[in-house]
N, C-alpha and C. Protein backbone atom coordinates (compact mmCIF):
# COMPACT_ATOMS: atom_id res chain seq x y z
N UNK A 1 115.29 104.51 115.26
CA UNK A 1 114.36 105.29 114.46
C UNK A 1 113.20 105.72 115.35
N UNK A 2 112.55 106.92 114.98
CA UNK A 2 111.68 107.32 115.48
C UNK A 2 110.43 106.87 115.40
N UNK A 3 109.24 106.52 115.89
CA UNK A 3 107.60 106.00 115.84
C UNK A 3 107.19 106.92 114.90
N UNK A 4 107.80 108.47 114.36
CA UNK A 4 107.03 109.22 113.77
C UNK A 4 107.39 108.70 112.70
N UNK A 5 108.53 108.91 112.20
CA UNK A 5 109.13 108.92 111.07
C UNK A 5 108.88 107.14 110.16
N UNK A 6 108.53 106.45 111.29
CA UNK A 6 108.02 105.20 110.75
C UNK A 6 106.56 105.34 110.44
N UNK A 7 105.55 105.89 111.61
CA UNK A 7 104.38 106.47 110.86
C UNK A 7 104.55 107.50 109.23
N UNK A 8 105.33 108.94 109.24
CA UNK A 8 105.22 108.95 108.38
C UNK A 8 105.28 108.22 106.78
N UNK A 9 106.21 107.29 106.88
CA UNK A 9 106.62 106.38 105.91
C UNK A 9 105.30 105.37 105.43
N UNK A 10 104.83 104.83 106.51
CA UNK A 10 103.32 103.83 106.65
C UNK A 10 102.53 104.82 105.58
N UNK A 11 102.54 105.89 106.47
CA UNK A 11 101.09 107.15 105.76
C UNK A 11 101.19 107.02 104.28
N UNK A 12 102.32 107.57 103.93
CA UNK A 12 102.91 107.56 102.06
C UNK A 12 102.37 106.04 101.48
N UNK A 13 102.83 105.27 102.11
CA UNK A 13 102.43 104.11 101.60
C UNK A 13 101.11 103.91 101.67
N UNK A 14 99.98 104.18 102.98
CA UNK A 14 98.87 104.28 102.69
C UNK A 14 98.16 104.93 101.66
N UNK A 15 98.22 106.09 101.94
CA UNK A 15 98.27 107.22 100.73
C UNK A 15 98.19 106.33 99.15
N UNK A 16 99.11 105.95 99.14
CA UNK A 16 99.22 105.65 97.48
C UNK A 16 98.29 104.35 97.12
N UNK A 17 98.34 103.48 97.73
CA UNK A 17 97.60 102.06 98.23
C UNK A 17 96.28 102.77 98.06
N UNK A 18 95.76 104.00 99.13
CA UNK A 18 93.81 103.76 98.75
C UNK A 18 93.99 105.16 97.54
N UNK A 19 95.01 105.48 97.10
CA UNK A 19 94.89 105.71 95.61
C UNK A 19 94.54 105.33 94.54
N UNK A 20 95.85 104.31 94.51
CA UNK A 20 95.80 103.46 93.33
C UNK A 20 93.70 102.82 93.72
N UNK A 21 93.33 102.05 94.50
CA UNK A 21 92.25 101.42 94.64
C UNK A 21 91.18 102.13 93.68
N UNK A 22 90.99 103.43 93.45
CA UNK A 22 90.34 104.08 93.05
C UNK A 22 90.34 104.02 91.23
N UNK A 23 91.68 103.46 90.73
CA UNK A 23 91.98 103.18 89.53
C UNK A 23 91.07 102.48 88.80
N UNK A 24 90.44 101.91 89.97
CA UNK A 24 89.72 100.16 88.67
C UNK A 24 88.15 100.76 88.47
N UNK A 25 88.10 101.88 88.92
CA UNK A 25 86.38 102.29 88.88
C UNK A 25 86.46 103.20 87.47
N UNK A 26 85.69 102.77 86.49
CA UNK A 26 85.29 103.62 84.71
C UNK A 26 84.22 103.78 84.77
N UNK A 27 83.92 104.41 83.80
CA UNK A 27 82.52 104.88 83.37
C UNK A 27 82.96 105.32 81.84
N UNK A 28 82.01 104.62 81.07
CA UNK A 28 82.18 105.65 79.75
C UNK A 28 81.38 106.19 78.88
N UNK A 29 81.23 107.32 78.43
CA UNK A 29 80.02 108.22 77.83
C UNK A 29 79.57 107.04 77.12
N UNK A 30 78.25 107.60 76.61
CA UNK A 30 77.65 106.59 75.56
C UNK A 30 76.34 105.92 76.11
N UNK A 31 76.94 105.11 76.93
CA UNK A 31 76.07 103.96 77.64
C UNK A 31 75.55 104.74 79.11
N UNK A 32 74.66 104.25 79.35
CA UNK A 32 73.79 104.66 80.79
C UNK A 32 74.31 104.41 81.83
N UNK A 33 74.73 105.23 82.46
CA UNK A 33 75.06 105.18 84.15
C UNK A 33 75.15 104.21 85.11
N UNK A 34 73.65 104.34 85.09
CA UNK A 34 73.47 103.30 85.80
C UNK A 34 73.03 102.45 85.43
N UNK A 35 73.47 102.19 84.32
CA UNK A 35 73.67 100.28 84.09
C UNK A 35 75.37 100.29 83.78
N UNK A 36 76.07 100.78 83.53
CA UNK A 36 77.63 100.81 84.17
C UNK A 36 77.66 99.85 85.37
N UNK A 37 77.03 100.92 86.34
CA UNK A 37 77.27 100.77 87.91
C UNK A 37 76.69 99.82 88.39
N UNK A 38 75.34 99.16 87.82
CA UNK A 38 74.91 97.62 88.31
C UNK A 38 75.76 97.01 87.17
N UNK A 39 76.18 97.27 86.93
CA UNK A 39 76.97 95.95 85.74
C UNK A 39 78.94 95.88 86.61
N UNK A 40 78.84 97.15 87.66
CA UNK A 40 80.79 96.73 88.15
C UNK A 40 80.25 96.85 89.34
N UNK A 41 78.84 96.14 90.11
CA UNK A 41 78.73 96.14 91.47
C UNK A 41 79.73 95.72 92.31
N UNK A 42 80.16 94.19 91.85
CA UNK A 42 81.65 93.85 92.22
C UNK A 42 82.84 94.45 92.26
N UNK A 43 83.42 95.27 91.48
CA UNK A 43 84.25 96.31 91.39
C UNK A 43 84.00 97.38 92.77
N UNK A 44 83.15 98.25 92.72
CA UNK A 44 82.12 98.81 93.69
C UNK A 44 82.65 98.24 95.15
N UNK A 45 81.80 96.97 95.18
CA UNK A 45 82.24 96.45 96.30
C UNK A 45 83.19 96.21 96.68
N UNK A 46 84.29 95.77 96.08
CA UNK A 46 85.79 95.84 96.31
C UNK A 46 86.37 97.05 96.70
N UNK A 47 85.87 97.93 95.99
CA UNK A 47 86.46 99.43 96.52
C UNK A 47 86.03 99.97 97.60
N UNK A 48 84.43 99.88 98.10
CA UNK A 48 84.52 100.56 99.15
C UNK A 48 85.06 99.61 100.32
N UNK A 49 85.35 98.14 100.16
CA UNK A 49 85.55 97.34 101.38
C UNK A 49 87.05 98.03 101.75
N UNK A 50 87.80 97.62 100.12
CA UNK A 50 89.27 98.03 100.49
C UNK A 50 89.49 99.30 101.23
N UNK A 51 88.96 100.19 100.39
CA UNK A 51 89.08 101.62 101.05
C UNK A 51 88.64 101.50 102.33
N UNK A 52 87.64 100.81 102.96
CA UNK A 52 87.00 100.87 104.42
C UNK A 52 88.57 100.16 105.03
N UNK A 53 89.32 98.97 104.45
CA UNK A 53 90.39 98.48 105.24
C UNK A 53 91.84 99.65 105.53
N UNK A 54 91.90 100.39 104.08
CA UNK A 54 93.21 100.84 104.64
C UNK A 54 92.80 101.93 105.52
N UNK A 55 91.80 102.73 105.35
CA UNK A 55 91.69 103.79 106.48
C UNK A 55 91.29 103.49 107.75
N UNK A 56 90.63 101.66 107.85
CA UNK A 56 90.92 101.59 109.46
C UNK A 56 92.76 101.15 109.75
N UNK A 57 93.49 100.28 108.42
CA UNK A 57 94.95 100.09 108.78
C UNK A 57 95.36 101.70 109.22
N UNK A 58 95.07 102.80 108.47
CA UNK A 58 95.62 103.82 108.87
C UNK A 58 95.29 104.21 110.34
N UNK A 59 93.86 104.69 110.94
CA UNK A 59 93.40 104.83 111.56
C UNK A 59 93.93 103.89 113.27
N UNK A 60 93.97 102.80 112.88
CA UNK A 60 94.83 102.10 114.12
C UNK A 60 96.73 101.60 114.10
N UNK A 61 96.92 102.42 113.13
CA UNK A 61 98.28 102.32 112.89
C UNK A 61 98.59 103.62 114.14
N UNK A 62 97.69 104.52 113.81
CA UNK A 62 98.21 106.13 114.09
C UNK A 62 97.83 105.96 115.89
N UNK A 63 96.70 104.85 116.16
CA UNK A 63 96.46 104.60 117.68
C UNK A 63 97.21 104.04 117.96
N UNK A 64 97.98 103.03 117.59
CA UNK A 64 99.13 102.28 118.03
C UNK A 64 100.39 103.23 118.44
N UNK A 65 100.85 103.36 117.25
CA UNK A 65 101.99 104.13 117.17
C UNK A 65 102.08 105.94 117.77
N UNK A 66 100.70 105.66 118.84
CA UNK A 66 100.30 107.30 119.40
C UNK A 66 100.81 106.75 121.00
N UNK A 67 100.78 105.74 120.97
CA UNK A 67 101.03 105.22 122.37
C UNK A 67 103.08 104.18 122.56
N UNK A 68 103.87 104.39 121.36
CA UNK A 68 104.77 103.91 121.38
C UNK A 68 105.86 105.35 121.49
N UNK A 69 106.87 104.80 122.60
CA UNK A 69 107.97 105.48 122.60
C UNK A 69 109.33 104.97 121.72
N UNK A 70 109.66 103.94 121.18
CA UNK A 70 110.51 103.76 120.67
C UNK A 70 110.17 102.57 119.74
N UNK A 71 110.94 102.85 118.16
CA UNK A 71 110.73 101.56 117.98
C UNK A 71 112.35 100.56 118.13
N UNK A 72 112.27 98.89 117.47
CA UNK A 72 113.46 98.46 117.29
C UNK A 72 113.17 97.66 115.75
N UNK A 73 113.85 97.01 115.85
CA UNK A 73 114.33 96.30 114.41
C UNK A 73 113.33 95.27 114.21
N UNK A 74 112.69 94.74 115.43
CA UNK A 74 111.28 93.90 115.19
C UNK A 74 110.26 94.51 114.10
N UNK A 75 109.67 95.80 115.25
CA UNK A 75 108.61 96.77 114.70
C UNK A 75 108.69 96.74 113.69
N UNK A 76 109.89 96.98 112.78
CA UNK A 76 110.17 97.77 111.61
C UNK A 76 109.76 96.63 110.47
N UNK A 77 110.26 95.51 110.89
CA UNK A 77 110.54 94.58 109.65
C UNK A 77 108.88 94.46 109.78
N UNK A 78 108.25 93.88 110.86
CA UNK A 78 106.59 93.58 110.92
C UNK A 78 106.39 94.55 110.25
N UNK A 79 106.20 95.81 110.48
CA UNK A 79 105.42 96.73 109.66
C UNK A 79 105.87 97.14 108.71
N UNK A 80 107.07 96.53 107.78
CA UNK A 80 107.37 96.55 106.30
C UNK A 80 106.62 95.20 106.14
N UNK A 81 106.23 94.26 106.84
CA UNK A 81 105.51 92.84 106.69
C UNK A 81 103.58 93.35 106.49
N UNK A 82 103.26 94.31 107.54
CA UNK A 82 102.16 94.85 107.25
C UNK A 82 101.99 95.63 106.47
N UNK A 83 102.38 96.49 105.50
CA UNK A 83 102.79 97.36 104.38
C UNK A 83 102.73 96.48 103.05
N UNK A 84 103.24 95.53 103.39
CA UNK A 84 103.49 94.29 101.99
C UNK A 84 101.89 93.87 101.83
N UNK A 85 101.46 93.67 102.82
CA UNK A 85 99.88 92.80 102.84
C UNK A 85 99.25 94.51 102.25
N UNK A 86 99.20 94.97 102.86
CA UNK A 86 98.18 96.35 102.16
C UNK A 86 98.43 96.79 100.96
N UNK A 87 100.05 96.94 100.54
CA UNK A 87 100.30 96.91 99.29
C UNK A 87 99.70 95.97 97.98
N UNK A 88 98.80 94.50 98.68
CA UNK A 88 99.07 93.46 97.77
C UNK A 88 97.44 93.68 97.47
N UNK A 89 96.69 94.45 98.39
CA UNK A 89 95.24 95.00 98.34
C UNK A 89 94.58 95.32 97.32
N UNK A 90 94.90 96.00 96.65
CA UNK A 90 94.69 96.44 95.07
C UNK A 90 94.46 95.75 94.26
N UNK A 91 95.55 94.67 94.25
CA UNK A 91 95.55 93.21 93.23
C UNK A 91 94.75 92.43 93.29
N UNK A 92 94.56 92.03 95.30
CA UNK A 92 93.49 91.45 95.39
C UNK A 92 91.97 92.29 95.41
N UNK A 93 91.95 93.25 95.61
CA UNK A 93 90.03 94.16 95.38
C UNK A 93 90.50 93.76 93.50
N UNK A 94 91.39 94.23 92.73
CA UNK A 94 90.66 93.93 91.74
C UNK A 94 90.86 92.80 90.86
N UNK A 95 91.20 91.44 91.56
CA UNK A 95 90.71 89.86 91.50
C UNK A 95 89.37 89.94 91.80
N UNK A 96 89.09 90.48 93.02
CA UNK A 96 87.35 90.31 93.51
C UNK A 96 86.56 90.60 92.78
N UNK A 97 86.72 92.06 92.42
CA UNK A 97 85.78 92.62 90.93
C UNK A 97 86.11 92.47 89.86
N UNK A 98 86.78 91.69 89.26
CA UNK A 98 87.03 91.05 88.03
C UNK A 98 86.15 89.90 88.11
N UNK A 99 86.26 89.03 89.00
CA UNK A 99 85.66 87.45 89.30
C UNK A 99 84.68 87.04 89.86
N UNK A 100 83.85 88.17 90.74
CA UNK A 100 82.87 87.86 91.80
C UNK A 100 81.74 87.01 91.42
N UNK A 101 81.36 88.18 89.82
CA UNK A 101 80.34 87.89 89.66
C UNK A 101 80.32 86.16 88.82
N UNK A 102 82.05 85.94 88.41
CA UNK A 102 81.68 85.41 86.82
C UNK A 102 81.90 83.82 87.40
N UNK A 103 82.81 82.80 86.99
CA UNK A 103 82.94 81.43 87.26
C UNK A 103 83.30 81.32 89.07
N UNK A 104 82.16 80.51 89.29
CA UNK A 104 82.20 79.76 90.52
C UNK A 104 83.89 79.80 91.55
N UNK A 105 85.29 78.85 90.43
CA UNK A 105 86.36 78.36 91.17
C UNK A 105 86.89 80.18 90.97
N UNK A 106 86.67 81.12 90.14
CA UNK A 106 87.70 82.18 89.92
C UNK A 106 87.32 83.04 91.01
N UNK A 107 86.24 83.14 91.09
CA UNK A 107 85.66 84.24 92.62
C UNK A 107 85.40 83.47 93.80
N UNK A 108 85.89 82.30 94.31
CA UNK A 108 86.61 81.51 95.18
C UNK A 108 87.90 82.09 95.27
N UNK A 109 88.87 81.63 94.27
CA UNK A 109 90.02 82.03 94.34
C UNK A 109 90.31 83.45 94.44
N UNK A 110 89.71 84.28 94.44
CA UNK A 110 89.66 85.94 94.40
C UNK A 110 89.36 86.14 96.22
N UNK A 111 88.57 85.74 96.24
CA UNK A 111 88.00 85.65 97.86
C UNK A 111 89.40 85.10 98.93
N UNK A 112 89.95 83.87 98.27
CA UNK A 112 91.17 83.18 98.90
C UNK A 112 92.00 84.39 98.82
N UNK A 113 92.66 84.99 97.75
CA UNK A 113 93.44 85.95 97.63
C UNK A 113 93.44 86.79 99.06
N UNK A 114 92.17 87.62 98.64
CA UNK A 114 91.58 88.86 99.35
C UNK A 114 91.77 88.51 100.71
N UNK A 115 91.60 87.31 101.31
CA UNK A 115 91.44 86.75 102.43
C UNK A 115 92.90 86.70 103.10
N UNK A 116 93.51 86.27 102.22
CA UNK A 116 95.50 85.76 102.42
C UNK A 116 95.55 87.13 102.78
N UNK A 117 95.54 88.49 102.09
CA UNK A 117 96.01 89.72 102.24
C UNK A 117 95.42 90.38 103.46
N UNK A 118 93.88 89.81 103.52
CA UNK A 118 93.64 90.26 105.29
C UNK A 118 94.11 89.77 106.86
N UNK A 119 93.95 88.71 105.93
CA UNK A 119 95.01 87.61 107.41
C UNK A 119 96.66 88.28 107.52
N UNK A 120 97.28 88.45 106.75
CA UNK A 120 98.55 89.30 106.49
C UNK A 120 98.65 90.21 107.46
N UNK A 121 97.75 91.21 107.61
CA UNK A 121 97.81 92.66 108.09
C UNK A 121 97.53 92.38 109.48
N UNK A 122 96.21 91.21 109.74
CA UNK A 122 96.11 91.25 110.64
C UNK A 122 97.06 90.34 111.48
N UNK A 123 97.68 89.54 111.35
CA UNK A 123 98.88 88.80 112.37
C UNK A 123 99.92 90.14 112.45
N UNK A 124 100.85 90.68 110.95
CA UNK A 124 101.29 91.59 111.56
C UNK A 124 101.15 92.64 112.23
N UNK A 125 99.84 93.10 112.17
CA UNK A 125 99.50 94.79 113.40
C UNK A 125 99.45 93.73 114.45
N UNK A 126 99.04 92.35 114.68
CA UNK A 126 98.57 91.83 116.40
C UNK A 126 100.54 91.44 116.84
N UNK A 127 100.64 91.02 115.79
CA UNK A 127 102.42 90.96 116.38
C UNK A 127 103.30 91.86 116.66
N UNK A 128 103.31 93.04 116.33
CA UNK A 128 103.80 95.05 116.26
C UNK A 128 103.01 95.00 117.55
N UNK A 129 101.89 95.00 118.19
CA UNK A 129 101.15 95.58 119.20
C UNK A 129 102.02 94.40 120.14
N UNK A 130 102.06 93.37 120.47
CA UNK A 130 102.45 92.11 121.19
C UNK A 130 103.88 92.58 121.19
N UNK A 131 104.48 92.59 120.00
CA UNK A 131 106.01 92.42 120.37
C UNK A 131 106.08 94.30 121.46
N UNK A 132 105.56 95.34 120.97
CA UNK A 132 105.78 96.81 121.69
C UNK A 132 105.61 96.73 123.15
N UNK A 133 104.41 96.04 123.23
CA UNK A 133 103.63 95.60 124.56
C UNK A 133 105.16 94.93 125.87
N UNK A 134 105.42 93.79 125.07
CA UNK A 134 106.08 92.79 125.63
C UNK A 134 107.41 93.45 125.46
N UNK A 135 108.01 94.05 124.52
CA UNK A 135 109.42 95.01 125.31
C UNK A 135 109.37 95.97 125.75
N UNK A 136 108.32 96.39 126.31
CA UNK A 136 108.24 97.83 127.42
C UNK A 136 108.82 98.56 126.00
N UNK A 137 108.15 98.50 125.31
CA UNK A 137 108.58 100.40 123.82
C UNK A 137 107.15 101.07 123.68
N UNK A 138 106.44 100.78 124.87
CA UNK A 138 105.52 101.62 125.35
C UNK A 138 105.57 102.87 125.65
N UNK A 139 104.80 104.10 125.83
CA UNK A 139 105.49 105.62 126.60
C UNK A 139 105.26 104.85 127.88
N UNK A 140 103.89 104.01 128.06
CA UNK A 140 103.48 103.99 129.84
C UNK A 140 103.87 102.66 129.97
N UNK A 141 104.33 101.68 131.16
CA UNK A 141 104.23 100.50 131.52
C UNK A 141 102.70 100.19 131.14
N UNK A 142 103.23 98.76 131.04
CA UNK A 142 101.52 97.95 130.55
C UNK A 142 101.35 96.36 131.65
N UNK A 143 100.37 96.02 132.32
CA UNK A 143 100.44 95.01 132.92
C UNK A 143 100.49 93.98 132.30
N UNK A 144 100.88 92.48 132.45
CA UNK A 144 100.49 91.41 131.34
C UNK A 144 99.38 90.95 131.05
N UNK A 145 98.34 91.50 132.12
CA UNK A 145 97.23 91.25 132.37
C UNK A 145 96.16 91.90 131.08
N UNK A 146 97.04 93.07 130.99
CA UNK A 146 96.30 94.31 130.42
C UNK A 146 96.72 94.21 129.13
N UNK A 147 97.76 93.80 128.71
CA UNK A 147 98.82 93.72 127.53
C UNK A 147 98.13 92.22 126.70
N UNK A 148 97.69 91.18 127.81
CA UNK A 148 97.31 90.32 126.91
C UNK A 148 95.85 90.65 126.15
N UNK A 149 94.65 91.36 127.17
CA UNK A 149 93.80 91.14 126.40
C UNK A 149 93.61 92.52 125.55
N UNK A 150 94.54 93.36 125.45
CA UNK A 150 94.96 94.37 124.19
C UNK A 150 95.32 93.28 122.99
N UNK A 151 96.26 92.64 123.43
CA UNK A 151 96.66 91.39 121.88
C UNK A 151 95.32 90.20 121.63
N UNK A 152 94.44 90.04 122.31
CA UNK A 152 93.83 89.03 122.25
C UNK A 152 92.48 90.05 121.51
N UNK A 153 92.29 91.12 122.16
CA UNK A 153 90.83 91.80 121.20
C UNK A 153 91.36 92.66 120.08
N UNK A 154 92.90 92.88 119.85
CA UNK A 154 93.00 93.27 119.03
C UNK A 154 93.26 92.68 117.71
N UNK A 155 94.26 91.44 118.09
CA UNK A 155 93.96 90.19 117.64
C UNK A 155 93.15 89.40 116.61
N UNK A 156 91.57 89.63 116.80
CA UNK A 156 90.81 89.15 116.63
C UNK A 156 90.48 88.84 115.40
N UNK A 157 90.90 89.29 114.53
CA UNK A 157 91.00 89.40 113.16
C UNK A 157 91.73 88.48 112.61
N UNK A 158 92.92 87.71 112.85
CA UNK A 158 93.95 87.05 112.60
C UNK A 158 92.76 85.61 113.06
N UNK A 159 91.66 85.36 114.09
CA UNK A 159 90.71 84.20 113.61
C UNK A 159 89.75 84.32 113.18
N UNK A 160 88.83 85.71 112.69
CA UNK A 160 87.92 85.87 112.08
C UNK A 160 87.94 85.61 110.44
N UNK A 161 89.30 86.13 110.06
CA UNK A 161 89.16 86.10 108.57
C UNK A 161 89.47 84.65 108.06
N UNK A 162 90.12 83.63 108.73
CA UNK A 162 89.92 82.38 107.91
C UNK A 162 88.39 81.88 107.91
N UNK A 163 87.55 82.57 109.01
CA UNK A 163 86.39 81.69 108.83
C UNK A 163 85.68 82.50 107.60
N UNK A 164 86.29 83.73 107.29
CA UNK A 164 85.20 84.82 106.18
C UNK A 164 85.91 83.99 104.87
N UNK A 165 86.88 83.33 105.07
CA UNK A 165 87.49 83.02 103.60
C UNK A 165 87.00 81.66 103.51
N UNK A 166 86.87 80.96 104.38
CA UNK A 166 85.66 79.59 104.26
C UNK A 166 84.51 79.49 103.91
N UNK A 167 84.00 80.96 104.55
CA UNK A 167 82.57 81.53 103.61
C UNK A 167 82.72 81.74 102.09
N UNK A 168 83.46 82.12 101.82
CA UNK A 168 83.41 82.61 100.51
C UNK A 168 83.84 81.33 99.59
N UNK A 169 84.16 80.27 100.09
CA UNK A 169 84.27 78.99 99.29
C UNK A 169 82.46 78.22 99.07
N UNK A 170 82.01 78.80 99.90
CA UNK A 170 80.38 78.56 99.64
C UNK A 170 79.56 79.86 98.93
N UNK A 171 79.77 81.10 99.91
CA UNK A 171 79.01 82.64 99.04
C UNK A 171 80.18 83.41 98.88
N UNK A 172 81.21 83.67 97.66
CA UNK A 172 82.23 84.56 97.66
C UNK A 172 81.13 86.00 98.14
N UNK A 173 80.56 86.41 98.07
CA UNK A 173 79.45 88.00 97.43
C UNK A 173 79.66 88.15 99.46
N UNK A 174 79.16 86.65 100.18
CA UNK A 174 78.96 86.69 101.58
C UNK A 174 80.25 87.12 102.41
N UNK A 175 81.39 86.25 101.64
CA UNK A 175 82.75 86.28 102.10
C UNK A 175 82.86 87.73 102.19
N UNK A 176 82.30 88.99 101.33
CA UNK A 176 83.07 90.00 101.04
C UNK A 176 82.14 91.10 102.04
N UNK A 177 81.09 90.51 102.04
CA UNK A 177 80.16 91.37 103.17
C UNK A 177 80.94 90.91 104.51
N UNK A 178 81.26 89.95 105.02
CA UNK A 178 81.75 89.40 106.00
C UNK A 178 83.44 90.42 106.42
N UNK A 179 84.17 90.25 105.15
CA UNK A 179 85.12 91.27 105.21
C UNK A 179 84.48 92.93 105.79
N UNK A 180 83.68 93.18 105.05
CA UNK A 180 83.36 94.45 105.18
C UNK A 180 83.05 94.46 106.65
N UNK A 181 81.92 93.57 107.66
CA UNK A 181 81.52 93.59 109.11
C UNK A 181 82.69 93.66 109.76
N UNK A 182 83.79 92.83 109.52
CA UNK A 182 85.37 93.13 110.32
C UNK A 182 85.54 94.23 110.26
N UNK A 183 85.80 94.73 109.00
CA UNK A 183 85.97 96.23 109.08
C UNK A 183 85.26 97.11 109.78
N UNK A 184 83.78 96.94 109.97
CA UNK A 184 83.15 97.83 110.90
C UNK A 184 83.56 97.81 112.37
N UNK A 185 84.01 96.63 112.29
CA UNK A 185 83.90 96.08 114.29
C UNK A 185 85.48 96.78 114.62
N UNK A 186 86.11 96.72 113.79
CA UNK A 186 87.51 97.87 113.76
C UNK A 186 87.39 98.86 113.99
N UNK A 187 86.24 99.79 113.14
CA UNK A 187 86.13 100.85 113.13
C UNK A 187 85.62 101.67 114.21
N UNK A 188 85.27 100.66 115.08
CA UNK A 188 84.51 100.81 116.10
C UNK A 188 85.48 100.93 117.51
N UNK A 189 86.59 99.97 117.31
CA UNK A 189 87.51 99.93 118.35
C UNK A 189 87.56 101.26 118.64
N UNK A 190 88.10 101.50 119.60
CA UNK A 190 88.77 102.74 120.10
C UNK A 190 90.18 102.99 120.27
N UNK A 191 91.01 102.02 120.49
CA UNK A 191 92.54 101.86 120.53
C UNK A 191 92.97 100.58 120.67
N UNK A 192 94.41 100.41 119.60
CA UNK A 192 94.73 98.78 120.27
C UNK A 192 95.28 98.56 121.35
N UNK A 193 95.91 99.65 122.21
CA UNK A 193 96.67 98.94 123.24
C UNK A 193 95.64 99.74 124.55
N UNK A 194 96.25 99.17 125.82
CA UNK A 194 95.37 99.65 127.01
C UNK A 194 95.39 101.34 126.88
N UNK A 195 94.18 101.41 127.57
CA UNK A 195 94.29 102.78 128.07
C UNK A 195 95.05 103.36 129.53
């Protein structure tokens, strides 16, 4: 199979994923605006974090897979494995804004969720980049030198988010700001594999 045709497939699935996300946000005549909107801050926050996650998943899917010449049967299954975690996104943003605000153990457990589904994405994109790296399905040769600390800073996410989901067993509200800073420090990358 082709890197495109597996990107295109990812995209559709992205696509619909920071769609649907957009579902859980109402408003309804009658009542004031903005007391709606301080009353689903949690909701809110779930949406723009999620939405901030799949368009960096998109965003470094398309850097990855800009630098791969072939895929194999690894790639594929990981990134139907990373697809599953983004898919499960939705459920968990709206556990978060259902629960954030309300009982102590339920916006714990919303945070745990949210957390399981980030850890997800991130072992599989660091394992897709590692396994491409390590069978030469690169366009360019990669050194091991160069190949490891592409997997090790790209990586980085796969040990950041258990410590954001440990936070949130003390401040879920912190846990979710904490999500959101990953997301920035992503957004910031420039590519996962060497230049």
């Amino acid at each position: 199979m082709s890197p495109s045709r597996l990107e295109a497939f990812s995209d559709g699935v992205l696509a619909v994923v920071i769609t649907i996300l957009v579902l859980e946000l109402h408003v309804e005549p009658g009542t004031g605006l903005a007391a709606q909107l301080a009353e689903q801050w949690p909701v809110l926050l779930a949406y723009l974090v999620s939405f901030a996650v799949v368009g960096v998943i998109w965003i470094q899917h398309h850097a990855l897979f800009r630098l791969v010449a072939s895929v194999d049967r690894v790639v594929l299954v990981w990134n139907l494995i990373l697809l599953l975690a983004v898919s499960l996104l939705p459920f968990a943003a709206k556990g978060v804004g259902a629960f954030l605000d309300g009982d102590p153990s339920d916006a714990r457990l919303a945070i745990a969720l949210y957390g399981i589904s980030m850890e997800a994405m991130a072992i599989a994109f660091t394992v897709i980049l590692w396994h491409v790296l390590r069978a030469g399905l690169g366009k360019e040769p990669t050194s091991r030198a160069d190949a490891r600390r592409s997997v090790l800073r790209f990586g980085a996410g796969t040990l950041v988010y258990p410590v954001v989901i440990a936070i949130g067993f003390w401040s879920p509200v912190a846990a979710m700001v904490g999500f959101g800073l990953v997301v920035c420090l992503y957004l910031a990358e420039r590519t996962p594999a060497p230049n």
